[in-house]
N, C-alpha and C. Protein backbone atom coordinates (compact mmCIF):
# COMPACT_ATOMS: atom_id res chain seq x y z
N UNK A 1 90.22 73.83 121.68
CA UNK A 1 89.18 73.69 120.66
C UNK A 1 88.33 74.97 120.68
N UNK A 2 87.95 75.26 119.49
CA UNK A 2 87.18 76.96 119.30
C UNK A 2 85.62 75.90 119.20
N UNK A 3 85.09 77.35 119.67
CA UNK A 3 83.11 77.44 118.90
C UNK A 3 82.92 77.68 117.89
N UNK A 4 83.63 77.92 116.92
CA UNK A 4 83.26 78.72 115.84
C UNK A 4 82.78 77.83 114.72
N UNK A 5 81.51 77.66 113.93
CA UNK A 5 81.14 77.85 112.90
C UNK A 5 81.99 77.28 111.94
N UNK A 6 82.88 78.39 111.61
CA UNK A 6 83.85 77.83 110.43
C UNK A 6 85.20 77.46 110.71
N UNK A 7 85.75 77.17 110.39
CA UNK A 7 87.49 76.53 110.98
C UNK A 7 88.31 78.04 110.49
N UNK A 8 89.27 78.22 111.08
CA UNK A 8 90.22 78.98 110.52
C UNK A 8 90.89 79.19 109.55
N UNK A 9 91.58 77.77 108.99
CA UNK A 9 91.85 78.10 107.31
C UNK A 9 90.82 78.67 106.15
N UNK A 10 89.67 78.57 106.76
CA UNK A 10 88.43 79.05 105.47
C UNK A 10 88.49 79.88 105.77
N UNK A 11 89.01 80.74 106.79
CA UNK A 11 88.31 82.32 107.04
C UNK A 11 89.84 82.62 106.32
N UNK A 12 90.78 82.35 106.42
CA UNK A 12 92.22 82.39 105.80
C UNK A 12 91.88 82.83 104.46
N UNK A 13 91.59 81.52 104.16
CA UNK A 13 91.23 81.74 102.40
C UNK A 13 90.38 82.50 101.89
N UNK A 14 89.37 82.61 102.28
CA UNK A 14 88.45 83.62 102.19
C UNK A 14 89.06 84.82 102.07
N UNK A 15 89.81 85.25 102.85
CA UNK A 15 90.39 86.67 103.36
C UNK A 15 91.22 86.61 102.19
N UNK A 16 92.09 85.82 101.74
CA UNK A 16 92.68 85.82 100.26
C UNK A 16 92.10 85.86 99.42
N UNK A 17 90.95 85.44 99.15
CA UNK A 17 89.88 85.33 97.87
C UNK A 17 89.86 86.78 97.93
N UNK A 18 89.06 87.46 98.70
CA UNK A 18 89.10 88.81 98.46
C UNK A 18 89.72 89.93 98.28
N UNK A 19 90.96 89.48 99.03
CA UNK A 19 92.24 90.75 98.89
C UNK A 19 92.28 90.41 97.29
N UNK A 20 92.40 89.37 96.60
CA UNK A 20 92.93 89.44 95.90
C UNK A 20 91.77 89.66 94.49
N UNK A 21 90.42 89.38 94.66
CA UNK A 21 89.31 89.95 93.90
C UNK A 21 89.60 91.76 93.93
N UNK A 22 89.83 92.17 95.14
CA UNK A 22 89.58 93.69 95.27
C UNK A 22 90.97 93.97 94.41
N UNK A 23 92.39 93.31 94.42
CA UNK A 23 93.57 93.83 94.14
C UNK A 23 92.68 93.94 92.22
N UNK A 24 92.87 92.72 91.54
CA UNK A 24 92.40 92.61 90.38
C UNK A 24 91.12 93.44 90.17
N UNK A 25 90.45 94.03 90.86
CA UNK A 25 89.71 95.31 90.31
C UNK A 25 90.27 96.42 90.33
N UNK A 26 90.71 96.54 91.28
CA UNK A 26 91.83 98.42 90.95
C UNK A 26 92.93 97.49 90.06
N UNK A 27 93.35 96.65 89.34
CA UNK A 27 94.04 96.67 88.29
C UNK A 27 93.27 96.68 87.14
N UNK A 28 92.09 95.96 86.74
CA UNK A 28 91.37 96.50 85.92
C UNK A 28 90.75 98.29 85.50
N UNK A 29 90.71 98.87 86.57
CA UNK A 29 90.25 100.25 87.00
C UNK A 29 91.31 101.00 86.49
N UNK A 30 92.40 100.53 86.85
CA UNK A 30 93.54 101.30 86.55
C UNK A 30 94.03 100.86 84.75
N UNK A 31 93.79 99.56 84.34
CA UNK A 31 93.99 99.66 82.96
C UNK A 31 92.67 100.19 82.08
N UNK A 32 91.54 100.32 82.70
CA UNK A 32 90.74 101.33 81.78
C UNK A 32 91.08 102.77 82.43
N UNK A 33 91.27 102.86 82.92
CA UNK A 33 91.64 104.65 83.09
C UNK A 33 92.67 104.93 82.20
N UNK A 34 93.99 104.31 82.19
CA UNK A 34 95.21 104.62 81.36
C UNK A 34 95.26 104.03 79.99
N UNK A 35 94.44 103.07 79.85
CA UNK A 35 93.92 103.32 78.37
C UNK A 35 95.95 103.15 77.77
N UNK A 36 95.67 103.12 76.53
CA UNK A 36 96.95 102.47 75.91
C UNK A 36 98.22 102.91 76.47
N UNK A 37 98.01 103.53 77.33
CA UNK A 37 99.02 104.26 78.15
C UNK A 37 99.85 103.47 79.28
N UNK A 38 98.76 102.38 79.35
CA UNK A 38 99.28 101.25 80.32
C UNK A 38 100.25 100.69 80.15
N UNK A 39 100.77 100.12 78.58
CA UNK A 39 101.64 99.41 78.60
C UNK A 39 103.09 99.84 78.97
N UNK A 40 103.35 101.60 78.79
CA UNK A 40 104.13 102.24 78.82
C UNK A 40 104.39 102.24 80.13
N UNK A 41 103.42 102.46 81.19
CA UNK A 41 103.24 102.85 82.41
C UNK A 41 104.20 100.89 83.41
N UNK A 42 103.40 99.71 82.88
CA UNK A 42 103.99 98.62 83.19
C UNK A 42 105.43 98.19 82.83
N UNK A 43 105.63 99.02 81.26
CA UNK A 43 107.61 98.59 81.42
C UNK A 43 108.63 99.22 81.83
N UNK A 44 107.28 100.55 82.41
CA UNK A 44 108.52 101.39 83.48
C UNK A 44 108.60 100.81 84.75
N UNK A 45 107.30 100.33 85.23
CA UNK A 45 107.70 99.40 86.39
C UNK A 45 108.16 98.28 86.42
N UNK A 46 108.73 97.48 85.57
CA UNK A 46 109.10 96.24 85.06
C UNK A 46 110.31 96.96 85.11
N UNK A 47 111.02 97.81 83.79
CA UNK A 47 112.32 98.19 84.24
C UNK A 47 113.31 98.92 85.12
N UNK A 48 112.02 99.25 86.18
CA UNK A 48 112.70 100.02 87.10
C UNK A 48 113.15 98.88 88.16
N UNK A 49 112.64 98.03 88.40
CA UNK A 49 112.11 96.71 89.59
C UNK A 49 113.72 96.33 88.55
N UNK A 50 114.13 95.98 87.43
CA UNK A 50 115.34 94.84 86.84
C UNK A 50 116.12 96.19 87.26
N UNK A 51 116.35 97.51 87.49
CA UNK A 51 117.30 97.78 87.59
C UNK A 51 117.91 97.93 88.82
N UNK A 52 116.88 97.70 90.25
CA UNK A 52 117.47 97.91 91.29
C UNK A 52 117.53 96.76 92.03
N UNK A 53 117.16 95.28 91.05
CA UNK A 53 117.50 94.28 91.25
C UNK A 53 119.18 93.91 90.60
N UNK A 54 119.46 94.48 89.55
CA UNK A 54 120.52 94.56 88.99
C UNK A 54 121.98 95.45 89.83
N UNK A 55 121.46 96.54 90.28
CA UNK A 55 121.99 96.95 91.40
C UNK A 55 122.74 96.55 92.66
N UNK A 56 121.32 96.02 93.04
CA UNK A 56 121.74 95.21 94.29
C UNK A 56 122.68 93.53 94.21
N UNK A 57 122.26 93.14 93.37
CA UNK A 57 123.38 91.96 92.41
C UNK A 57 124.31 92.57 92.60
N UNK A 58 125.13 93.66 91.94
CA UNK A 58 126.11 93.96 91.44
C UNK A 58 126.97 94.43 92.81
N UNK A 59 126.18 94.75 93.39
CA UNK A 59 126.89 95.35 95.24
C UNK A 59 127.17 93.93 96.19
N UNK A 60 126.61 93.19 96.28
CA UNK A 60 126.50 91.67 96.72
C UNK A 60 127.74 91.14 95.64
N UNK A 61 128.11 91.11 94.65
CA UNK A 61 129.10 90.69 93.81
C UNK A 61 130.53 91.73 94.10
N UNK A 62 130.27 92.71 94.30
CA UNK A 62 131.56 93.75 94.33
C UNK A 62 132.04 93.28 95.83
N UNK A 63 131.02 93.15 96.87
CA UNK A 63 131.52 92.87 98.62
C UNK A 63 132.02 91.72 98.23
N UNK A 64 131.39 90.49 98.10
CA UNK A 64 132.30 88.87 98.42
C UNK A 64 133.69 89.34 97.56
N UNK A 65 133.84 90.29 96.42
CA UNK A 65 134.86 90.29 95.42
C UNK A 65 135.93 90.54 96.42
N UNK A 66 135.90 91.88 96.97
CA UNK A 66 136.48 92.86 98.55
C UNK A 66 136.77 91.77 99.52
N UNK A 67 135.60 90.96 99.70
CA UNK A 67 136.02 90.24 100.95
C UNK A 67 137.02 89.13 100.29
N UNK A 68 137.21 88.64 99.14
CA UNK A 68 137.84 87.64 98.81
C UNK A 68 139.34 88.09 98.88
N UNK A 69 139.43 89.82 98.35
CA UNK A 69 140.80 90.13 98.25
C UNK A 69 141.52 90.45 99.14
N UNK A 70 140.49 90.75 100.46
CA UNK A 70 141.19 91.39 101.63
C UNK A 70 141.55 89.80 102.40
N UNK A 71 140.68 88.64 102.30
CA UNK A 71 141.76 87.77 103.06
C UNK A 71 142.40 86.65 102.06
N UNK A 72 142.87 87.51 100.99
CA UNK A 72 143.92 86.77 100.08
C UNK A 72 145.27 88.08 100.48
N UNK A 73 144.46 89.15 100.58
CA UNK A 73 145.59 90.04 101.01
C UNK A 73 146.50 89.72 102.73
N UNK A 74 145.35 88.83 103.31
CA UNK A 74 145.99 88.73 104.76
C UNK A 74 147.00 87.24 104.99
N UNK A 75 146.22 86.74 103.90
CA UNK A 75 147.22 85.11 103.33
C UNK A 75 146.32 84.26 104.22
N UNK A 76 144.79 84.15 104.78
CA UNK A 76 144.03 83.56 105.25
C UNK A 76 143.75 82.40 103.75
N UNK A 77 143.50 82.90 102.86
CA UNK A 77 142.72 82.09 101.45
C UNK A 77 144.10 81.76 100.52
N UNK A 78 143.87 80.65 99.92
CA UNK A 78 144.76 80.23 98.83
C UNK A 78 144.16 80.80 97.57
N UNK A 79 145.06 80.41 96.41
CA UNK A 79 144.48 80.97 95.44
C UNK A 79 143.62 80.28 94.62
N UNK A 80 142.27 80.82 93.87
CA UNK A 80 141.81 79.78 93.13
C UNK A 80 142.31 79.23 91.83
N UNK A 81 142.52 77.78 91.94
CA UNK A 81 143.30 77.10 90.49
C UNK A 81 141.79 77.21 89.63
């Protein structure tokens, strides 16, 4: 059992309340600085984030593909009907 005043989950939350007050002011800060420029600036980070999510999909899809052929190549796997 602690001394403390307040319990631990409030100091938790708390500590979230604010990270996330301070995050939403440098995003405000940052959409008045860039000014209509923002939107340009957000669908490059939007499409950069789908393309190296798309990426990494596509490498995760090419290995199981590899791994499927190498133990159909060893006669471990049947074929799929």
């Amino acid at each position: 059992m602690t001394n403390t005043l307040i319990e631990e989950p409030v100091v938790k939350t708390f500590a979230y309340f604010v990270l996330y007050m301070l995050l939403a002011v440098v995003v405000i800060l940052l959409a008045v600085l860039l000014g209509d420029d923002g939107a340009w600036y957000f669908a490059w980070l939007i499409g950069t984030a789908m393309i190296v999510l798309i990426a990494a999909a596509s490498a995760a899809l090419l290995d199981a593909q590899e791994e499927h052929a190498a133990e159909r190549a060893a006669g471990k796997s049947r074929p799929r009907t």
